[in-house]
N, C-alpha and C. Protein backbone atom coordinates (compact mmCIF):
# COMPACT_ATOMS: atom_id res chain seq x y z
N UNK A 1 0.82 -1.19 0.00
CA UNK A 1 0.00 0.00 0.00
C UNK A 1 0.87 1.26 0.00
N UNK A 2 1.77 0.98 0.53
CA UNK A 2 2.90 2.30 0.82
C UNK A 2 3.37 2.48 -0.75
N UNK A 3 3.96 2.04 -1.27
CA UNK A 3 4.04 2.04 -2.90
C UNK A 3 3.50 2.35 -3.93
N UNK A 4 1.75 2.19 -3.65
CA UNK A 4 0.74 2.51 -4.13
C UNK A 4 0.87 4.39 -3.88
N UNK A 5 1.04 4.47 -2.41
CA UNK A 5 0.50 6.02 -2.66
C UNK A 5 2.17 6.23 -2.88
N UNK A 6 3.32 5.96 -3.03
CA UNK A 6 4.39 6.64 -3.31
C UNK A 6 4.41 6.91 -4.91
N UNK A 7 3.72 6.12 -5.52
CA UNK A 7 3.27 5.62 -7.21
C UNK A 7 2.48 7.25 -7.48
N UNK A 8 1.38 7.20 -6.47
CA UNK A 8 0.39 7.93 -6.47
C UNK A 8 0.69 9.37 -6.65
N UNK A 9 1.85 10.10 -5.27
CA UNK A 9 2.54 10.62 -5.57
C UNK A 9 3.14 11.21 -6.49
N UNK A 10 3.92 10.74 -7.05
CA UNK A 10 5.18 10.33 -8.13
C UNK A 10 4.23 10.75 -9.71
N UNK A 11 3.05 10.57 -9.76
CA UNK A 11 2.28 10.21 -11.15
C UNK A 11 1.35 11.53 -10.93
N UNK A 12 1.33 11.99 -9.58
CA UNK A 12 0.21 12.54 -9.86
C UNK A 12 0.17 14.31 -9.20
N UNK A 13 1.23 14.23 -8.27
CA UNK A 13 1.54 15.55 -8.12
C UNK A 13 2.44 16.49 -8.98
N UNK A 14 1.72 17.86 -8.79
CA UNK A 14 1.94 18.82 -10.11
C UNK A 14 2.55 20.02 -8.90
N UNK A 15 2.89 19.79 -7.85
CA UNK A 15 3.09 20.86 -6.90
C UNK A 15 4.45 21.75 -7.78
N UNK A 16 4.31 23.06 -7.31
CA UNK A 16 5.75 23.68 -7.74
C UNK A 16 6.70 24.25 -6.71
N UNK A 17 7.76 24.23 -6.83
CA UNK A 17 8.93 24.72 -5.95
C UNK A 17 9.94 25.35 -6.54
N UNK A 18 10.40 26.49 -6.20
CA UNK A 18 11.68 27.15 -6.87
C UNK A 18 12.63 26.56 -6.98
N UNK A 19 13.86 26.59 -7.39
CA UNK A 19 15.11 25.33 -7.92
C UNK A 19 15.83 25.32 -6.36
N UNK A 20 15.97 26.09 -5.91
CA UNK A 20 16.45 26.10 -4.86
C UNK A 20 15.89 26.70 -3.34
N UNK A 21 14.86 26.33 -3.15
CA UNK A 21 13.76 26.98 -2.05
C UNK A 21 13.43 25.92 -0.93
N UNK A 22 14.48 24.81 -0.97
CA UNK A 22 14.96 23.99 0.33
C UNK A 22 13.56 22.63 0.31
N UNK A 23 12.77 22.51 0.59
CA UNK A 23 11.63 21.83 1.09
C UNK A 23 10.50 21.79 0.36
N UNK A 24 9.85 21.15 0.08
CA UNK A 24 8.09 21.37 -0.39
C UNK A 24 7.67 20.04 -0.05
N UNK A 25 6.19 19.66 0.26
CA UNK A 25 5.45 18.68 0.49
C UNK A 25 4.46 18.41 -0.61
N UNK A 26 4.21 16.94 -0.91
CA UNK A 26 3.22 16.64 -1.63
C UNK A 26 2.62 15.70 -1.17
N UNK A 27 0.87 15.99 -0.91
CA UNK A 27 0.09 15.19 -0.26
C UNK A 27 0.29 13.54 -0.91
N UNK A 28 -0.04 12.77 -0.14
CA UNK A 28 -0.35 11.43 -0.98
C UNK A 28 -1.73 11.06 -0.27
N UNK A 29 -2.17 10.08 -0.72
CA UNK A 29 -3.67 9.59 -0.93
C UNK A 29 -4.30 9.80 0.42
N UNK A 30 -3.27 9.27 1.53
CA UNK A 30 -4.18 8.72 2.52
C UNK A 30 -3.92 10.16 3.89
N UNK A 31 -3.32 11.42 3.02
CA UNK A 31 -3.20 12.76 3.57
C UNK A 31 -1.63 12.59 4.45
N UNK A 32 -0.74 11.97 4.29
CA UNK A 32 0.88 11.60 4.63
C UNK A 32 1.34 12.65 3.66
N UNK A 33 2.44 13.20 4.41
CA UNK A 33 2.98 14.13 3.40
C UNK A 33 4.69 13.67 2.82
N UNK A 34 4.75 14.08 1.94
CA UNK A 34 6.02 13.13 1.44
C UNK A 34 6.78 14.62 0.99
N UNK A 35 7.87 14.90 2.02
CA UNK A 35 9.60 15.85 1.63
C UNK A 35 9.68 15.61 0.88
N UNK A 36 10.03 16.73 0.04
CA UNK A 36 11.18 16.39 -1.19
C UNK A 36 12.46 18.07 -0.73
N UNK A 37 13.18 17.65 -0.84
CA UNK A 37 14.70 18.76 -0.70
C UNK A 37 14.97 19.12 -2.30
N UNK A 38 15.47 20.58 -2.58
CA UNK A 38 15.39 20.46 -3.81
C UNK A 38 16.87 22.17 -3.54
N UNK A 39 17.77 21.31 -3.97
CA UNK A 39 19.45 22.09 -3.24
C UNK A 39 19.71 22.14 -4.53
N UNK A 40 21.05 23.42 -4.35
CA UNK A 40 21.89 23.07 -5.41
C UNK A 40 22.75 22.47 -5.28
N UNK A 41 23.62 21.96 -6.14
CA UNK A 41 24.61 20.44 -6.17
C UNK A 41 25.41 20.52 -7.06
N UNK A 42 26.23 19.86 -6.85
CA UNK A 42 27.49 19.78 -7.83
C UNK A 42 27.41 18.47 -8.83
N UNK A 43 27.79 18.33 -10.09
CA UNK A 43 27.98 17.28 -10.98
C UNK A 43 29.55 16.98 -10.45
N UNK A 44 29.32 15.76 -9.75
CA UNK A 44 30.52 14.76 -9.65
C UNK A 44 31.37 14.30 -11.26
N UNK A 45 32.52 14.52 -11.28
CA UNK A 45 33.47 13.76 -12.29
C UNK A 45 34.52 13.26 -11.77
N UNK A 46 34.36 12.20 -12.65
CA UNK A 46 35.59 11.02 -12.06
C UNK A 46 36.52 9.79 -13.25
N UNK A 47 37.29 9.82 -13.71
CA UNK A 47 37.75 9.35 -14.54
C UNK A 47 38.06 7.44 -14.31
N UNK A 48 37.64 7.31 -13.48
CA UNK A 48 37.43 6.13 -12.71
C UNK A 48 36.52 5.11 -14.00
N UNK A 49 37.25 3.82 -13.90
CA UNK A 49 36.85 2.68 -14.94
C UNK A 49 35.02 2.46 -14.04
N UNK A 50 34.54 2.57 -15.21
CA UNK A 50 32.66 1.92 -15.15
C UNK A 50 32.29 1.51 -16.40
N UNK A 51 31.22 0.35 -16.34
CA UNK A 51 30.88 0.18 -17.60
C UNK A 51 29.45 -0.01 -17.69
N UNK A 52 28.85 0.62 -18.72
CA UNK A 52 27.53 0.41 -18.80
C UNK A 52 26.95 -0.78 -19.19
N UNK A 53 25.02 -0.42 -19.10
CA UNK A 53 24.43 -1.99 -19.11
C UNK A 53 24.80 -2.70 -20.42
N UNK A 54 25.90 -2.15 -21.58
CA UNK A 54 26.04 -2.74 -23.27
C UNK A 54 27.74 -3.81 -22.71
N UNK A 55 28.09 -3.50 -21.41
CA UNK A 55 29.43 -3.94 -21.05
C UNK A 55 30.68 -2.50 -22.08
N UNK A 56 30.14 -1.86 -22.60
CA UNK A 56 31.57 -0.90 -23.01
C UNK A 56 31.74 -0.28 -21.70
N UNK A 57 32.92 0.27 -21.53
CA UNK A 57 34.00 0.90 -20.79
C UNK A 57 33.70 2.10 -20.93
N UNK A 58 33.43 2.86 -19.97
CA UNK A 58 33.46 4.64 -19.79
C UNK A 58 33.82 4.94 -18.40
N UNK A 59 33.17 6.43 -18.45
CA UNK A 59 33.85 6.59 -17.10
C UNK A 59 33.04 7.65 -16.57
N UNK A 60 32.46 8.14 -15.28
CA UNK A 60 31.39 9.54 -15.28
C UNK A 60 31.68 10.00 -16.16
N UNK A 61 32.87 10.80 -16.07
CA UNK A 61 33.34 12.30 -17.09
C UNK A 61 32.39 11.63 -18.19
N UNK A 62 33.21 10.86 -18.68
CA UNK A 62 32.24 10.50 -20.67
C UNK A 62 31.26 10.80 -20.67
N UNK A 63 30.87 9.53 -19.31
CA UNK A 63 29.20 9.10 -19.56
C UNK A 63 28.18 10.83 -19.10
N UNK A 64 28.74 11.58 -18.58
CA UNK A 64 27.98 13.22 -18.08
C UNK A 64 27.82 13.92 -19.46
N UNK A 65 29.29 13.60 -20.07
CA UNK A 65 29.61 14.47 -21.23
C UNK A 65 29.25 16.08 -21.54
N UNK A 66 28.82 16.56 -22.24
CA UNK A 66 29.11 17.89 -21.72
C UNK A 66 27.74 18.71 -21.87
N UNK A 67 26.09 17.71 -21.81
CA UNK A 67 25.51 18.37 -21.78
C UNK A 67 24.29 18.87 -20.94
N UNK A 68 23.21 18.42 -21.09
CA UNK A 68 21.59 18.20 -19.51
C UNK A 68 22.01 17.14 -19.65
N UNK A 69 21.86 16.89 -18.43
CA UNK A 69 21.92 15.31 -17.57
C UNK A 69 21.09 15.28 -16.50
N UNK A 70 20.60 14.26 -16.54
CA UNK A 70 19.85 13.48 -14.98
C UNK A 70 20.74 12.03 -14.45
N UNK A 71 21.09 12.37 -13.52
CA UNK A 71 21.82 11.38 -12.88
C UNK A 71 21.03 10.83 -11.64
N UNK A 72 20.44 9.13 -11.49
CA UNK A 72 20.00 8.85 -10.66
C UNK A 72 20.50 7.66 -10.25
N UNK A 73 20.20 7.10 -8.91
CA UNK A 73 20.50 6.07 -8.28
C UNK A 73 19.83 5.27 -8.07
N UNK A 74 20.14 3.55 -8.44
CA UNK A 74 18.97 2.67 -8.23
C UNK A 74 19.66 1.59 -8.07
N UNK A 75 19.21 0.42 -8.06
CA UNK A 75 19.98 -0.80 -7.95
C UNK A 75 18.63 -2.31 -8.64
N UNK A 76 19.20 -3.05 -9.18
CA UNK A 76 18.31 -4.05 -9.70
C UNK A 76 17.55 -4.80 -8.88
N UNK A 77 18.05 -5.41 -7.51
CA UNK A 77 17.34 -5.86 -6.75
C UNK A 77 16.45 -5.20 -5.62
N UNK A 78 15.88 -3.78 -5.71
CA UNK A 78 15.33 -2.85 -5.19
C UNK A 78 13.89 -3.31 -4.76
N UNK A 79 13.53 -3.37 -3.94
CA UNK A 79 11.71 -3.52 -4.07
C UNK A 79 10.76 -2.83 -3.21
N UNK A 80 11.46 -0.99 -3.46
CA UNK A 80 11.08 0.09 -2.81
C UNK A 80 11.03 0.81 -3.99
N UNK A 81 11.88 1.89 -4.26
CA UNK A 81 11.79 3.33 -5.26
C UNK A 81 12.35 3.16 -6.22
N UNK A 82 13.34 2.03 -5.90
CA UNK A 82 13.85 2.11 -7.40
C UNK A 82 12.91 1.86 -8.89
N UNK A 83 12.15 1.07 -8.88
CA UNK A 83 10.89 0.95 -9.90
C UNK A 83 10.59 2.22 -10.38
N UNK A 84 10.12 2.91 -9.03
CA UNK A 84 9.35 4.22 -9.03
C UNK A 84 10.30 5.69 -9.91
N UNK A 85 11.77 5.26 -9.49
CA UNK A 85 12.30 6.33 -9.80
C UNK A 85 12.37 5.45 -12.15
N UNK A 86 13.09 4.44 -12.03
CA UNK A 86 12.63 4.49 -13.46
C UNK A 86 11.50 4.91 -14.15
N UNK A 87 10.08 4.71 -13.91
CA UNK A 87 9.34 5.02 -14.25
C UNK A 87 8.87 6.65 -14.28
N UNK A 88 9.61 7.37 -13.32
CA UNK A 88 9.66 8.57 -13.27
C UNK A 88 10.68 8.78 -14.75
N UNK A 89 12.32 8.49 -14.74
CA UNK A 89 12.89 8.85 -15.78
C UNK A 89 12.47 8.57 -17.20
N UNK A 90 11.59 7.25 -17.20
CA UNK A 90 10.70 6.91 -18.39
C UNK A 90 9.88 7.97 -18.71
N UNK A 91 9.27 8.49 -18.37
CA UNK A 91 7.98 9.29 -18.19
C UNK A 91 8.52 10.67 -18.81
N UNK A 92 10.18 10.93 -18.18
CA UNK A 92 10.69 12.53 -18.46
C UNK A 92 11.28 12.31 -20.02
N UNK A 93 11.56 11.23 -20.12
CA UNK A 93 12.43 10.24 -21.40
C UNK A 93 10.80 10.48 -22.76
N UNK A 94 9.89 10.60 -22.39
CA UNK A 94 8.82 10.92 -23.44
C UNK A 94 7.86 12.75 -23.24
N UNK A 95 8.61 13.07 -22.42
CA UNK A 95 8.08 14.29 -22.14
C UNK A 95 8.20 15.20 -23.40
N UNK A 96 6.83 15.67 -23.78
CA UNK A 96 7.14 16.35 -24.47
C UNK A 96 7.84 17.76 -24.55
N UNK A 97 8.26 18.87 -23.53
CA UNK A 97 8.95 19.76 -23.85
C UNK A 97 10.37 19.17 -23.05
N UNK A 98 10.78 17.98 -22.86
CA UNK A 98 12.37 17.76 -22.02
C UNK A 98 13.42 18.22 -23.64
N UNK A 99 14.31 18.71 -22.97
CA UNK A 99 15.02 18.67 -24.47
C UNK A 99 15.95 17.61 -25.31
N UNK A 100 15.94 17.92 -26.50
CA UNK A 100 16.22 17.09 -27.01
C UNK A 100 17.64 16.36 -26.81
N UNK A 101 18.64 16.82 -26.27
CA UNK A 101 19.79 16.62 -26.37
C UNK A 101 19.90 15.55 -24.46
N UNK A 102 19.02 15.62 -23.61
CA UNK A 102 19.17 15.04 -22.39
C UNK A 102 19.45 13.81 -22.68
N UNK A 103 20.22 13.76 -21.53
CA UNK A 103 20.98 12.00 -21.42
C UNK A 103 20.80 11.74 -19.84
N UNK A 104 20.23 10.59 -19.56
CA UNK A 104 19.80 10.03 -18.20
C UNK A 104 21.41 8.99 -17.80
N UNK A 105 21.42 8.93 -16.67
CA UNK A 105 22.44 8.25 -16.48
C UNK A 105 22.09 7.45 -14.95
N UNK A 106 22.51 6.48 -14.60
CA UNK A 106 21.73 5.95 -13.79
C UNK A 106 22.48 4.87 -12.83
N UNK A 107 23.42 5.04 -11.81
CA UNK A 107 24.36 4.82 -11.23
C UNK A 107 23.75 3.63 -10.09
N UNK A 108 24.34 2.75 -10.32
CA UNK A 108 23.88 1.63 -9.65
C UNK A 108 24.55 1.51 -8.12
N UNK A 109 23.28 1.48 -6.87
CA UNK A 109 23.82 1.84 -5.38
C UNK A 109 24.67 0.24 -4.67
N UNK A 110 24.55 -0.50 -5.93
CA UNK A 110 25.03 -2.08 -5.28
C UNK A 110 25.99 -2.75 -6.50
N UNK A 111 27.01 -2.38 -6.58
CA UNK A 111 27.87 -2.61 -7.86
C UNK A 111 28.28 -3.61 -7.24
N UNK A 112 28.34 -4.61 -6.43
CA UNK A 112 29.02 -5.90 -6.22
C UNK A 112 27.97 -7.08 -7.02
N UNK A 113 26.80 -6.66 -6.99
CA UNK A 113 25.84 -7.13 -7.87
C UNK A 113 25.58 -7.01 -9.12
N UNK A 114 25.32 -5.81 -9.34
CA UNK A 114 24.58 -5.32 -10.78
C UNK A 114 25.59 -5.11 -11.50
N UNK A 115 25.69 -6.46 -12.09
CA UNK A 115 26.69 -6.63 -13.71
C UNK A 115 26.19 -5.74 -14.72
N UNK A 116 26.66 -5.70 -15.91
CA UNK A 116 26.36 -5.48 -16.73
C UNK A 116 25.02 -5.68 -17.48
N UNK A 117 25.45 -7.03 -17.44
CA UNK A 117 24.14 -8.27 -17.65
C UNK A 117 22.75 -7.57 -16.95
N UNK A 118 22.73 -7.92 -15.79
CA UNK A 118 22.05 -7.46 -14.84
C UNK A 118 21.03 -5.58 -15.23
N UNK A 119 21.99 -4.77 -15.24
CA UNK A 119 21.67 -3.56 -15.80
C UNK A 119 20.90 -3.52 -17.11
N UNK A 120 21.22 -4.34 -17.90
CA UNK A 120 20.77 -4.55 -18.99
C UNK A 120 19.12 -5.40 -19.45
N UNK A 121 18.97 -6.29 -18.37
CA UNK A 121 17.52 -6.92 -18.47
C UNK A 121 16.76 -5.69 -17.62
N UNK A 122 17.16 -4.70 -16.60
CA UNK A 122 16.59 -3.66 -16.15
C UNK A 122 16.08 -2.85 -17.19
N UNK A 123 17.35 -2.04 -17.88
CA UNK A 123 16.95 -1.27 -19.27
C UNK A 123 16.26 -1.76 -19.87
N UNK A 124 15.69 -3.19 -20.62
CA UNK A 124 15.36 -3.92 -21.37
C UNK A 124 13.68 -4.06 -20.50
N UNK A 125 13.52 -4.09 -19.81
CA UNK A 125 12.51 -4.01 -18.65
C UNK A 125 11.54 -2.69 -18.63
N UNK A 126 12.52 -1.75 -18.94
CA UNK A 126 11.81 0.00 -18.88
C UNK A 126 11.85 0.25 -20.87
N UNK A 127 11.99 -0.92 -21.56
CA UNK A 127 11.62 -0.42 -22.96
C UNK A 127 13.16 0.38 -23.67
N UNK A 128 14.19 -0.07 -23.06
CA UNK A 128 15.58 0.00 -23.66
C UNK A 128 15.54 1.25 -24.29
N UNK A 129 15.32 2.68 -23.49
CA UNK A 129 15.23 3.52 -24.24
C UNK A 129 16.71 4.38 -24.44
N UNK A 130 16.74 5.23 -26.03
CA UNK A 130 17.62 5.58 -26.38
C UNK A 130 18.04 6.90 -24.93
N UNK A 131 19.96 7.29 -25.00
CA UNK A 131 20.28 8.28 -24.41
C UNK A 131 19.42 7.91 -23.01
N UNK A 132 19.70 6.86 -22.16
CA UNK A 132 20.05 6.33 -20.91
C UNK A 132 21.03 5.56 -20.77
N UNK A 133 21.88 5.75 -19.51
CA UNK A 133 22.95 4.61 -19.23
C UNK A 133 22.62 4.50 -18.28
N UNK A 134 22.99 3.19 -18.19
CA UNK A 134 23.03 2.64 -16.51
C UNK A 134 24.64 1.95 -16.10
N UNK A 135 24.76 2.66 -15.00
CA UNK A 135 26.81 2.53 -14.96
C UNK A 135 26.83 1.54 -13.77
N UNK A 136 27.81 0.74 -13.79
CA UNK A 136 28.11 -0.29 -12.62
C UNK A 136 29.78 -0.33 -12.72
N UNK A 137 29.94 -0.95 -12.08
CA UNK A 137 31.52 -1.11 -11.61
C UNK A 137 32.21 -1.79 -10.67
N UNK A 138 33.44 -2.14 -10.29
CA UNK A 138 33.88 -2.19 -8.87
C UNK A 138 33.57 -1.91 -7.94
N UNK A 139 33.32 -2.38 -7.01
CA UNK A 139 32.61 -1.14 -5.97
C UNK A 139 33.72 -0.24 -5.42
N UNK A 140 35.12 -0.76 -5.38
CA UNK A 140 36.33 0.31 -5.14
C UNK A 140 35.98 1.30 -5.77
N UNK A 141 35.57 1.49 -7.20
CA UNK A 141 35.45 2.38 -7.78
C UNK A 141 33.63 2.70 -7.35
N UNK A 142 32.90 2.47 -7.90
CA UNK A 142 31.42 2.70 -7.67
C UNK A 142 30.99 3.90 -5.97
N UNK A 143 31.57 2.76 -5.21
CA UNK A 143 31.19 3.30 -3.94
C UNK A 143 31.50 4.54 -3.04
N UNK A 144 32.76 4.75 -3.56
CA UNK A 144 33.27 6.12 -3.73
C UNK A 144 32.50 7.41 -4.47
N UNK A 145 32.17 7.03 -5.57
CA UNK A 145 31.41 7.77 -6.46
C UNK A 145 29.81 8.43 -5.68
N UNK A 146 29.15 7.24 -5.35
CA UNK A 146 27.96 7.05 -4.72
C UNK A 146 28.09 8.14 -2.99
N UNK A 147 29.14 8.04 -2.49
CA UNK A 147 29.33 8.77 -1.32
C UNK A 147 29.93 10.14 -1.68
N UNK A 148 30.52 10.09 -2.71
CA UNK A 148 30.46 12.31 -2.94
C UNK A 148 29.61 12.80 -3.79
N UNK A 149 28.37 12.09 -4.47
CA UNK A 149 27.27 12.43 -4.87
C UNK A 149 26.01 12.52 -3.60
N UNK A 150 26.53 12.46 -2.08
CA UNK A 150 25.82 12.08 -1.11
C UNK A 150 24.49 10.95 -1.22
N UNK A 151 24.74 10.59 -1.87
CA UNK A 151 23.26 8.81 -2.01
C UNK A 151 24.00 7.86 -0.89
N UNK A 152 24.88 7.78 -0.64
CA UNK A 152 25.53 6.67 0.58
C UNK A 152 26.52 6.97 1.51
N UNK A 153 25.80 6.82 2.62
CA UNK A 153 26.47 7.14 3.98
C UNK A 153 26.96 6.16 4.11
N UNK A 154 27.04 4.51 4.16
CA UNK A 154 27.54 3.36 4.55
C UNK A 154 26.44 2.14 5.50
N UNK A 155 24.96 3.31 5.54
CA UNK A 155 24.22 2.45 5.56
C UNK A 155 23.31 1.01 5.14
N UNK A 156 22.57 0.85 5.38
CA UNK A 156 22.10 -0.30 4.38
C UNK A 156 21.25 -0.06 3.06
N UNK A 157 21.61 -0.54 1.27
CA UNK A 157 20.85 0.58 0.79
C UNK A 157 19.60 0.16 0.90
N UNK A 158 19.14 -0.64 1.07
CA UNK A 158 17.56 -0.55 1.24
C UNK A 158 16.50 0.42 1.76
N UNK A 159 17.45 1.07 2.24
CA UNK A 159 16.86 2.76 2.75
C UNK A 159 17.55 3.70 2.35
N UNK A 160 18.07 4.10 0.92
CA UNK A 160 18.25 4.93 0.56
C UNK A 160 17.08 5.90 0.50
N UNK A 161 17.25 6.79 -0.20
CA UNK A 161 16.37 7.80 -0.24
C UNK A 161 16.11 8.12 -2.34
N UNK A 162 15.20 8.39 -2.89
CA UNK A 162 14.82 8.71 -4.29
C UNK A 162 15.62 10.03 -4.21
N UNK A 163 16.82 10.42 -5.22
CA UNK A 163 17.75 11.16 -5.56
C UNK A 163 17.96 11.59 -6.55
N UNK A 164 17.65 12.37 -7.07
CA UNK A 164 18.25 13.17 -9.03
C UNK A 164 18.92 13.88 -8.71
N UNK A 165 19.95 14.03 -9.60
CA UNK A 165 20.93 15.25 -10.23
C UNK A 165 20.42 15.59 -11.32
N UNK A 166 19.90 17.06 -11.10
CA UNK A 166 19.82 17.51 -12.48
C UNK A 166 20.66 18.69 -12.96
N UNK A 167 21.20 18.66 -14.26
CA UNK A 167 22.35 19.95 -14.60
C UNK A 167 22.57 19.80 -16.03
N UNK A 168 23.30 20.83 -15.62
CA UNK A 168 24.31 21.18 -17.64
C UNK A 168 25.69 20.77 -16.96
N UNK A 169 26.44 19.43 -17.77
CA UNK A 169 27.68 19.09 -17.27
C UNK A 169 28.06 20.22 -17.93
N UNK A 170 28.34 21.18 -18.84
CA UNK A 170 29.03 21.62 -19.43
C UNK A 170 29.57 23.06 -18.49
N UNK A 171 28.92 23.10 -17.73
CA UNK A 171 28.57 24.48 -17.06
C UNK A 171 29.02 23.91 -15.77
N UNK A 172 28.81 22.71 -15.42
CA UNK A 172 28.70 22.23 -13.97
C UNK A 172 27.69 22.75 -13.50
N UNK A 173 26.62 23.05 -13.33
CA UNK A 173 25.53 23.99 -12.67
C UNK A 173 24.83 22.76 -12.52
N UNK A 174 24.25 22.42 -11.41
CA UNK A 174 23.41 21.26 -11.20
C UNK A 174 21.96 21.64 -9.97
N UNK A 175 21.27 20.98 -9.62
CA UNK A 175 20.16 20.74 -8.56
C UNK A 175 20.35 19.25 -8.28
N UNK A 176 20.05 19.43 -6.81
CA UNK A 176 19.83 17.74 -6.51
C UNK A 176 18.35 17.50 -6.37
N UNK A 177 17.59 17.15 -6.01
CA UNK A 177 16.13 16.53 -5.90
C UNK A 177 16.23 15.42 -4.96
N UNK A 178 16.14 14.96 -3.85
CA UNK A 178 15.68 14.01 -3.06
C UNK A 178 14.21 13.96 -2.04
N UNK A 179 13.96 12.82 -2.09
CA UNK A 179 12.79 12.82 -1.59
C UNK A 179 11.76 11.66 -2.13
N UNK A 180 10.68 11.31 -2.03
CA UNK A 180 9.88 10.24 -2.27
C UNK A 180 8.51 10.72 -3.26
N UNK A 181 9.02 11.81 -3.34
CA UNK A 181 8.12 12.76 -4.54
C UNK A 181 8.96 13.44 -5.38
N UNK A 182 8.43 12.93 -7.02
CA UNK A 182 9.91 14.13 -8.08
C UNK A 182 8.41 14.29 -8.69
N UNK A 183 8.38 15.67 -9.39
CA UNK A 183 7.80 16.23 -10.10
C UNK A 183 8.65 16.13 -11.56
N UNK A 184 7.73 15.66 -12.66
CA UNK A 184 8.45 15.22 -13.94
C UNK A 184 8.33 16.77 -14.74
N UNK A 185 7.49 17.56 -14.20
CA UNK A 185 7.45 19.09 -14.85
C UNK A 185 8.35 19.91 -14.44
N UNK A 186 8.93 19.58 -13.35
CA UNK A 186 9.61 20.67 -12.31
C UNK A 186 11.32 20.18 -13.04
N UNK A 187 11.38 18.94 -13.16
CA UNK A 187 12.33 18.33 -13.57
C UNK A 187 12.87 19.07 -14.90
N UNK A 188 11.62 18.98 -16.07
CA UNK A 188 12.11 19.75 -17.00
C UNK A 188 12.27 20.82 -17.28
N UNK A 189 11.42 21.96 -15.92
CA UNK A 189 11.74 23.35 -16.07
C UNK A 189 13.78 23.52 -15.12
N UNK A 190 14.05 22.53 -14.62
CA UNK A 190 15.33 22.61 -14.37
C UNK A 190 16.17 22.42 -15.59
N UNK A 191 15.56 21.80 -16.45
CA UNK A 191 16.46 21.38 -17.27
C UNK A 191 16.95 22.47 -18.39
N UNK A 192 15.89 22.90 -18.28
CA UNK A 192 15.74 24.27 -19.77
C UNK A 192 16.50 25.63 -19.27
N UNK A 193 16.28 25.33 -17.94
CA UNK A 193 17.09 26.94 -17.07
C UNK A 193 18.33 26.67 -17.07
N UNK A 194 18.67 24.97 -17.15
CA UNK A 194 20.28 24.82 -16.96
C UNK A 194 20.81 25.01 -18.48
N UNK A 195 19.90 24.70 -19.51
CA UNK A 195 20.73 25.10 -20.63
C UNK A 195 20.29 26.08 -21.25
């Protein structure tokens, strides 16, 4: 039921918040109010070996490259937000005013697991859409990454928290978004201000 109204949430609130105006609430069904934090943030780069769900070799820097990006965190064996947050990036991935040039990128919170392989029946799962990656790695390398993007304290991830980066790598200018509510409109008016 908790999923249901986080779904509910997620699909159905239109609330607005300035890019950087700290806090906003969005009701869910059963009148629970669901935080969302909405900071500015830095685009992490790291030249550090990762490879996406095709198995080629990149690395953040590449995979950010130099233009709008959404960078999110999920993991394959999730059976909380992670669903929720693909289906959110699906949703921004057919939006009609997102721009054309965005690239989703999608950083996996359990790289001792999520192969390549693995990443790939996920993508293949959300309709293998063009200009998304999903990055995995070492976790020497991965887990590092995941803790100066703040998504991991060293807790357990099963309680992470729903997290976007949104920005112009080119600029470095970013917003973070956390919380259990993303607005897919709010998302793309970040996106258009960043480029």
């Amino acid at each position: 039921m908790r999923c249901l109204h986080i779904f509910l949430s997620l699909c159905l609130w239109t609330g607005s918040v300035s890019a950087h105006d700290g806090k906003t609430h969005a009701p869910v069904a059963d009148g629970e109010e669901l935080e969302t934090t909405v900071v500015e943030a830095e685009l992490v780069r790291s030249d550090a070996p990762l490879l996406d769900q095709f198995g080629r070799a990149t690395t953040l820097t590449d995979a950010l490259g130099d233009g709008l990006v959404v960078l999110s965190f999920t993991y394959t064996n999730c059976e909380s937000l992670c669903g929720l947050a693909d289906m959110v990036l699906g949703a921004l991935l057919s939006h009609p005013a997102r721009p054309d040039t965005l690239r989703i990128l999608t950083l996996t919170l359990d790289p001792a697991r999520d192969s390549p392989a693995e990443l790939l029946k996920r993508h293949e799962a959300f309709g293998a859409p063009d200009g998304w990656l999903r990055l995995t790695g070492a976790p020497s390398v991965v887990i590092p990454l995941l803790s100066r993007n703040g998504v991991w304290d060293g807790g357990p991830i099963d309680e992470h928290s729903l997290v976007l980066i949104v920005g112009n790598a080119a600029s470095g200018t970013a917003t973070r978004i956390e919380g259990r509510s993303i607005d897919i409109d709010r998302i793309v008016d970040l996106l258009v201000n960043a480029g």
